[in-house]
C-alpha atoms as a PDB file:
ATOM      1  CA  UNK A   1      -8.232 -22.357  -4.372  1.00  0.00           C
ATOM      2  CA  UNK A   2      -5.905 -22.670  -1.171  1.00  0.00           C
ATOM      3  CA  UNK A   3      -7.866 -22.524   2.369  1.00  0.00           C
ATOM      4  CA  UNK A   4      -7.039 -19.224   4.340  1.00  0.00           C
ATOM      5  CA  UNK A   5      -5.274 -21.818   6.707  1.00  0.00           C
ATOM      6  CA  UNK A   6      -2.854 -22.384   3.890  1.00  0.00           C
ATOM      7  CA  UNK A   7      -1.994 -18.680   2.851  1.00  0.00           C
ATOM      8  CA  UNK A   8       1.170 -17.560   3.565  1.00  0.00           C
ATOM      9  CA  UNK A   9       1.490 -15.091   6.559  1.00  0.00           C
ATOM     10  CA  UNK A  10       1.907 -12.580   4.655  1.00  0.00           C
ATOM     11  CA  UNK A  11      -0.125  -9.420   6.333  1.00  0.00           C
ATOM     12  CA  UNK A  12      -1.880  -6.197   5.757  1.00  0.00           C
ATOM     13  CA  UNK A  13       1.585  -4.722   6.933  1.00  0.00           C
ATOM     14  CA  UNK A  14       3.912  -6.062   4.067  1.00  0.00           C
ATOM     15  CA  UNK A  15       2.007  -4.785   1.239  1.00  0.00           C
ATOM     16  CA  UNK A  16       4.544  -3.883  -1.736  1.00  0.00           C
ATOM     17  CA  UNK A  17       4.331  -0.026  -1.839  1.00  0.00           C
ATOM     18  CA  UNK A  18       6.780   1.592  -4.239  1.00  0.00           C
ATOM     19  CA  UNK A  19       9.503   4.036  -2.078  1.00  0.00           C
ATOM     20  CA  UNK A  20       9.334   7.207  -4.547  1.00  0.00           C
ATOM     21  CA  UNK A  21       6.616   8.372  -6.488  1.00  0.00           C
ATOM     22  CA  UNK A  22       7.072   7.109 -10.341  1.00  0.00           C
ATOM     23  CA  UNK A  23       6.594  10.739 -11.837  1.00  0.00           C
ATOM     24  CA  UNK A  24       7.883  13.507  -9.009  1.00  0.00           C
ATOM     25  CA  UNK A  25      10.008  11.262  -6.939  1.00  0.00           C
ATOM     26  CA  UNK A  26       9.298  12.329  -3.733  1.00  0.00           C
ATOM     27  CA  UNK A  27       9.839   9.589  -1.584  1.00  0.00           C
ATOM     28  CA  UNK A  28       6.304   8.307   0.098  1.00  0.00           C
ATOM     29  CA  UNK A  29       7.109   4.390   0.887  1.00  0.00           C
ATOM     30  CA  UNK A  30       7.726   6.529   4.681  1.00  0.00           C
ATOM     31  CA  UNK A  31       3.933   7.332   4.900  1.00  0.00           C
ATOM     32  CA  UNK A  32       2.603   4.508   3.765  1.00  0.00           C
ATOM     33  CA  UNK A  33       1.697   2.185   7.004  1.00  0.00           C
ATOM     34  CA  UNK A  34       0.735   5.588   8.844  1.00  0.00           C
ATOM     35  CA  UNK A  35      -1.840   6.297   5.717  1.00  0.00           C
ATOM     36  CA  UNK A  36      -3.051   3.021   5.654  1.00  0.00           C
ATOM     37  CA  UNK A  37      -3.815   2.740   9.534  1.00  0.00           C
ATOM     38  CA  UNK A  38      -5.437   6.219  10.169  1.00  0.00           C
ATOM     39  CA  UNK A  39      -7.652   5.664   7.042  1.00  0.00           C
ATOM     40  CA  UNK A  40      -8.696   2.103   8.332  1.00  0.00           C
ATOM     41  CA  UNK A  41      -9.872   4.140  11.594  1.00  0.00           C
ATOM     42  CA  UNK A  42     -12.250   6.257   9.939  1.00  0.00           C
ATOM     43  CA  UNK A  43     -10.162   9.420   8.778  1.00  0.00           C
ATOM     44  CA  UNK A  44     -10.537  11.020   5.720  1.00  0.00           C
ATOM     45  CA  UNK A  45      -7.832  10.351   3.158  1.00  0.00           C
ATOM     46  CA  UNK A  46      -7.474  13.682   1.727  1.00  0.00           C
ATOM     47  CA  UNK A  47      -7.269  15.039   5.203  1.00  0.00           C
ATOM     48  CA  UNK A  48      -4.601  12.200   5.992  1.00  0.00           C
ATOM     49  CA  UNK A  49      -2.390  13.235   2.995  1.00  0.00           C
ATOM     50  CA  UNK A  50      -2.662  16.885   3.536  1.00  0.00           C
ATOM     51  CA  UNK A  51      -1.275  15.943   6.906  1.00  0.00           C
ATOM     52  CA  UNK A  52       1.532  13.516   5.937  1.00  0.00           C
ATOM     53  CA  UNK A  53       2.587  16.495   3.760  1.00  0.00           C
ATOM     54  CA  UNK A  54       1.925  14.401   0.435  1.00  0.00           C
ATOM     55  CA  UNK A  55       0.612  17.776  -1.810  1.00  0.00           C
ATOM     56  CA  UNK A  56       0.984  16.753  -5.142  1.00  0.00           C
ATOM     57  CA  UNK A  57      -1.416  15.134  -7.054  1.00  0.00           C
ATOM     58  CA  UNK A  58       0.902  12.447  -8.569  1.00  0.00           C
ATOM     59  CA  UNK A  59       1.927  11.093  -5.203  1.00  0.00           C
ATOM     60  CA  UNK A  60      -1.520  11.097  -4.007  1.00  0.00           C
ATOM     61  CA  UNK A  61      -2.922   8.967  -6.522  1.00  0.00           C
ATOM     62  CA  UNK A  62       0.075   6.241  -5.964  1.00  0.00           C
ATOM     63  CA  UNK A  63      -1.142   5.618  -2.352  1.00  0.00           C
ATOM     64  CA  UNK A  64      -4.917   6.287  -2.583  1.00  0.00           C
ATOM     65  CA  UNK A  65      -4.894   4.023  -5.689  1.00  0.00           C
ATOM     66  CA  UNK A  66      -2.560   1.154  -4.202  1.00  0.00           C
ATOM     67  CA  UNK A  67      -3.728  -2.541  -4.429  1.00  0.00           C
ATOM     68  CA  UNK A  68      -2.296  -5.147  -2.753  1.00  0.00           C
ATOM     69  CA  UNK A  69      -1.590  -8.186  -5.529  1.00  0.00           C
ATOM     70  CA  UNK A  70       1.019 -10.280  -3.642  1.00  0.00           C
ATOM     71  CA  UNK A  71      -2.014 -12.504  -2.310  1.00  0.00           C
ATOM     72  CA  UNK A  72      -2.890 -12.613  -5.621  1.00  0.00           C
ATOM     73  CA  UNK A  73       0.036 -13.909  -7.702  1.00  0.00           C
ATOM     74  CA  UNK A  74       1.621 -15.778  -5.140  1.00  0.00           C
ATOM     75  CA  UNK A  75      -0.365 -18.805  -6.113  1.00  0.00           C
ATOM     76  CA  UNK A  76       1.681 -18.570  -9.156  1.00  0.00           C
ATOM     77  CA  UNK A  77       5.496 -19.233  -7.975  1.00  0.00           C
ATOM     78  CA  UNK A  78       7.183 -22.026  -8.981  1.00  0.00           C
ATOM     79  CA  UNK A  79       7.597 -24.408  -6.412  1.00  0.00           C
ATOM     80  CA  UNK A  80      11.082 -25.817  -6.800  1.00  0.00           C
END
């Protein structure tokens, strides 16, 4: 396994989120970085989303249930 010296800068900020909920398709890609940083302060995320206007269930679940794999896989490219 690569150092963290050797990762590629890729941050927090550039996590892959998908733009419209897979079910509803209500776009939420928009509240993403805003859910992401008020929950990292402390905030409740069900009082975030209520905020952000995200009410339904489906969409919910896509950003509370988000994981960030492109640290992950990126390991796995083929170098050329």
């Amino acid at each position: 396994m690569q150092e963290d010296s050797d990762r590629s800068p890729i941050g927090d900020e550039s996590m892959i989120i998908p733009i419209r909920c897979f079910t509803c398709g209500y776009p939420i890609g928009a509240v993403w970085e805003e859910f992401v940083k008020r929950v990292r302060a402390g905030e409740d995320p069900a009082k975030v989303l209520d905020e952000l206007g995200i009410k339904r269930y489906c969409c919910r679940r896509i950003l509370i249930s988000h994981v960030e794999l492109v640290r992950e896989v990126m390991y796995f490219t083929k170098k050329s």
